[in-house]
C-alpha atoms as a PDB file:
ATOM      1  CA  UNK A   1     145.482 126.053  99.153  1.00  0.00           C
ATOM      2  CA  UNK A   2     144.805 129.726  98.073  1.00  0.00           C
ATOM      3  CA  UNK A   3     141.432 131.243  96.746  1.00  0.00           C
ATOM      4  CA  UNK A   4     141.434 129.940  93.612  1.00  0.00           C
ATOM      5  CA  UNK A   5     142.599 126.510  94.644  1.00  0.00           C
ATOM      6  CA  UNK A   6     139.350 126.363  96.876  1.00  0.00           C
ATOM      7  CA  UNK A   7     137.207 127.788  94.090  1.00  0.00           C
ATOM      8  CA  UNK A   8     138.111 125.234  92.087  1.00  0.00           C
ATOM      9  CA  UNK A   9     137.716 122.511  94.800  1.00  0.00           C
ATOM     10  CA  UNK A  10     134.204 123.631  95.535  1.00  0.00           C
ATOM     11  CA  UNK A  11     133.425 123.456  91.952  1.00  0.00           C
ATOM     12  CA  UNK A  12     134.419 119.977  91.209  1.00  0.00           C
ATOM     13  CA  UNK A  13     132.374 119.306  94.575  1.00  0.00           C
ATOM     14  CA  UNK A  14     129.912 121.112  92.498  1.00  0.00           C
ATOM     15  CA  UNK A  15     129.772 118.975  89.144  1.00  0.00           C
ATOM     16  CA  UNK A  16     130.091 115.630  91.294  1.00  0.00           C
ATOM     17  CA  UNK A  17     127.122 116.598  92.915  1.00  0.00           C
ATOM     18  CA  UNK A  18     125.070 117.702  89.796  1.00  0.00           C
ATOM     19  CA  UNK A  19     126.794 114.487  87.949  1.00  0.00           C
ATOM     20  CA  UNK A  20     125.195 112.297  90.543  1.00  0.00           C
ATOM     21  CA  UNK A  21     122.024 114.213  91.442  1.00  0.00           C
ATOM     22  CA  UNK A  22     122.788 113.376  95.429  1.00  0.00           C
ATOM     23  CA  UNK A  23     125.470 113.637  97.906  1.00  0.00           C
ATOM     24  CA  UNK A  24     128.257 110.757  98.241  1.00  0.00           C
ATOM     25  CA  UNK A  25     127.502 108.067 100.555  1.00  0.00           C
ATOM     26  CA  UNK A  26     129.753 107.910 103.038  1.00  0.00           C
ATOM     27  CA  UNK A  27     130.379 105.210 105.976  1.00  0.00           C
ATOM     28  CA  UNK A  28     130.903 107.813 108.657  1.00  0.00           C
ATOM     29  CA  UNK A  29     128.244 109.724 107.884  1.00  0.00           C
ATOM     30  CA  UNK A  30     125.612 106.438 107.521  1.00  0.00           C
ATOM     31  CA  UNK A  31     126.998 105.611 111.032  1.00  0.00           C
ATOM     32  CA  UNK A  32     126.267 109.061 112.517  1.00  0.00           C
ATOM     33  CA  UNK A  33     122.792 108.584 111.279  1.00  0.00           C
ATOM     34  CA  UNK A  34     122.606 105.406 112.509  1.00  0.00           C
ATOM     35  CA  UNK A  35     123.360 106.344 115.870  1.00  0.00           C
ATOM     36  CA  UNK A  36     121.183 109.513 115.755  1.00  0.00           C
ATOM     37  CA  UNK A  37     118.019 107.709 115.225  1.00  0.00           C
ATOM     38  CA  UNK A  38     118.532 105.063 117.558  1.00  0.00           C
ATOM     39  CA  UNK A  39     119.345 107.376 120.310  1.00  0.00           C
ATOM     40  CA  UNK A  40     116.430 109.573 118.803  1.00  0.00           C
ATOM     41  CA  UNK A  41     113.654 106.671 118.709  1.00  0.00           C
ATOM     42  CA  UNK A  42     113.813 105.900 122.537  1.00  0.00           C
ATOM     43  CA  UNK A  43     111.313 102.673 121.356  1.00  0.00           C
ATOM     44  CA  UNK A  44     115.100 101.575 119.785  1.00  0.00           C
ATOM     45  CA  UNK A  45     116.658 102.079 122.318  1.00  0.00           C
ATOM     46  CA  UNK A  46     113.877 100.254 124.825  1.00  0.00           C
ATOM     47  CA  UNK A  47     114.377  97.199 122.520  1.00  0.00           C
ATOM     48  CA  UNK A  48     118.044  97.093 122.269  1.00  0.00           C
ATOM     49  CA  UNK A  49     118.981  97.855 125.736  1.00  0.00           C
ATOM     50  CA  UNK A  50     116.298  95.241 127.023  1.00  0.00           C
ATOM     51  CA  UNK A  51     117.523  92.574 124.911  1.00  0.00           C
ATOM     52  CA  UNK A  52     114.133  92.196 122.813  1.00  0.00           C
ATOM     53  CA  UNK A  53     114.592  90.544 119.479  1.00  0.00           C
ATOM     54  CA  UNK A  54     112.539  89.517 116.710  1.00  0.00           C
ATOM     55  CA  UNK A  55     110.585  86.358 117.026  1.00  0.00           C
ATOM     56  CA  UNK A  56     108.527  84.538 113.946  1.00  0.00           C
ATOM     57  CA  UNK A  57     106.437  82.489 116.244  1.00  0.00           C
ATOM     58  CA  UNK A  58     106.797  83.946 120.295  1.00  0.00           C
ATOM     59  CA  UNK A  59     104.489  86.869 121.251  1.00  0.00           C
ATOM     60  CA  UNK A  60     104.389  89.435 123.757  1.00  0.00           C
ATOM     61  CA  UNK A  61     101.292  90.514 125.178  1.00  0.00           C
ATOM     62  CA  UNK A  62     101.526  94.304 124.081  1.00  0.00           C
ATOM     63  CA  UNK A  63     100.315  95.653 127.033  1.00  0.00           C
ATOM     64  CA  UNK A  64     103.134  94.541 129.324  1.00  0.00           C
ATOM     65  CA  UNK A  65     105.281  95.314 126.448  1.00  0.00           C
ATOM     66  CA  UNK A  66     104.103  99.040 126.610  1.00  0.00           C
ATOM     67  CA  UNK A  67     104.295  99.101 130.545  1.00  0.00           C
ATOM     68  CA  UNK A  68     107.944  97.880 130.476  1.00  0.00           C
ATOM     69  CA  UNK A  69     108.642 100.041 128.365  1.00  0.00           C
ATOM     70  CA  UNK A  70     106.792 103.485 130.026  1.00  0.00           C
ATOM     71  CA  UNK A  71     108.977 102.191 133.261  1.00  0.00           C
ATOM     72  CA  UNK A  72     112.034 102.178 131.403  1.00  0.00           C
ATOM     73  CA  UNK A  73     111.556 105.411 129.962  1.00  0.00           C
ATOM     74  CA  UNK A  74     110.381 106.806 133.544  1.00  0.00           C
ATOM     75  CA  UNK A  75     113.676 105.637 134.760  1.00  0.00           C
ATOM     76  CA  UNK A  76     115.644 106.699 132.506  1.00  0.00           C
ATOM     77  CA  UNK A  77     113.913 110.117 132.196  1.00  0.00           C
ATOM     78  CA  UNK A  78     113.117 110.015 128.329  1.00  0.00           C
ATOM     79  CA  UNK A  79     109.383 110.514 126.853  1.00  0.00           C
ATOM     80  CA  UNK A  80     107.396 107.872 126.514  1.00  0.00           C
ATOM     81  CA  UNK A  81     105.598 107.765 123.281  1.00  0.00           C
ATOM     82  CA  UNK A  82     101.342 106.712 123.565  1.00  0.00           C
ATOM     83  CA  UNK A  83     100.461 103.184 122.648  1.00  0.00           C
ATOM     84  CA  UNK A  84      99.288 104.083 119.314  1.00  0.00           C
ATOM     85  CA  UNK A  85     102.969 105.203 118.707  1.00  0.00           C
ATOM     86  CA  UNK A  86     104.122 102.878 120.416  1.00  0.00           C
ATOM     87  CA  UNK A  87     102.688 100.038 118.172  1.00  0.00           C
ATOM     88  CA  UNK A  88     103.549 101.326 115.164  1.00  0.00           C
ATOM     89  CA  UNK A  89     107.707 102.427 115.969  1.00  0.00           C
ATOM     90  CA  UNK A  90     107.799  98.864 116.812  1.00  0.00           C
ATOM     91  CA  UNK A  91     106.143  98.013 113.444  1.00  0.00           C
ATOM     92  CA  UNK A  92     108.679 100.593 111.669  1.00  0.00           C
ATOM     93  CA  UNK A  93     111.791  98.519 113.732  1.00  0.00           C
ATOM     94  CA  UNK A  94     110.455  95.622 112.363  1.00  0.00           C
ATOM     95  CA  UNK A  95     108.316  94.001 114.818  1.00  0.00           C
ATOM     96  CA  UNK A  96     105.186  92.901 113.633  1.00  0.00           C
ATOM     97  CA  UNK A  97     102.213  93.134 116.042  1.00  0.00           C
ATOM     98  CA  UNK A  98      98.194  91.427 115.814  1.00  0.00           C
ATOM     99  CA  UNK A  99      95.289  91.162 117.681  1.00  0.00           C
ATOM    100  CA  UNK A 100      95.068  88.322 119.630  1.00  0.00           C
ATOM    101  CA  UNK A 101      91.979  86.606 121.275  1.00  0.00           C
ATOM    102  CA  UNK A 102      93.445  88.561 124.604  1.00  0.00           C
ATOM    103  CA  UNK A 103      94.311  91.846 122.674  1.00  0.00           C
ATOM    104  CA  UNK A 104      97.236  92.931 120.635  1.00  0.00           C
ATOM    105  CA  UNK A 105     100.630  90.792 120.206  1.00  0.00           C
ATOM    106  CA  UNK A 106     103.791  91.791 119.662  1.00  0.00           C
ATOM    107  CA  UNK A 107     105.886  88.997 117.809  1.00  0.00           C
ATOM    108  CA  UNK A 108     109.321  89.951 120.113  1.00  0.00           C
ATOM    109  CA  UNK A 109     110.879  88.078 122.699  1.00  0.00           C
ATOM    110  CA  UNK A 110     113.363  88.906 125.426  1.00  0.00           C
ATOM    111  CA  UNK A 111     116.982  87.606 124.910  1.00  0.00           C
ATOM    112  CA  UNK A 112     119.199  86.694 127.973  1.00  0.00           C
ATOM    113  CA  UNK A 113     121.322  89.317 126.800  1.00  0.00           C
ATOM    114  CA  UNK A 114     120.440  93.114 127.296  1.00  0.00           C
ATOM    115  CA  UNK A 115     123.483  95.705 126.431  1.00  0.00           C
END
């Protein structure tokens, strides 16, 4: 493709882009993303690795929650975040979390199954 050929190219890239007012979605690129925020969001990665999942009606006492959690960053030498952080990247992955007569819940359970 010579000069003009890529001119051209970049243009029509150009138009599409101003057509559409954003960038194409693209499947690789959504998975990339994906990927980067769970390894980025070491909360994530806590809960997938564990095997925690959802639960509508089981709770977790959000203190051990938190200390399994500080141990398994410890061990695996990430960051942990601070319980007020903590609480709400679990609320931003979905888990929902009260106060409890005993102190704050967290509505997760543990599976059988950690990755």
């Amino acid at each position: 493709m010579g000069t003009i050929g890529v001119f051209n190219w970049i243009l029509a890239g150009l138009q599409r882009l101003l057509a559409q007012g954003r960038f194409t979605d693209c499947e690789a690129v959504r998975a990339q993303l994906e990927a980067y925020k769970r390894q980025s969001d070491t909360v994530r990665l806590f809960l997938d690795e564990q095997g925690y999942q959802v639960s509508s009606d089981y709770t977790t006492p959000l203190k051990d929650l938190y200390r399994d959690y500080k141990a398994y960053c410890i061990e695996d030498g990430y960051r942990p975040v601070n319980n007020k952080n903590f609480q709400k990247r679990l609320n931003a992955n979905g888990i929902m979390t009260e106060r409890a007569r005993f102190g704050f819940v967290a509505y997760v359970r543990k599976t059988d199954m950690a990755f």
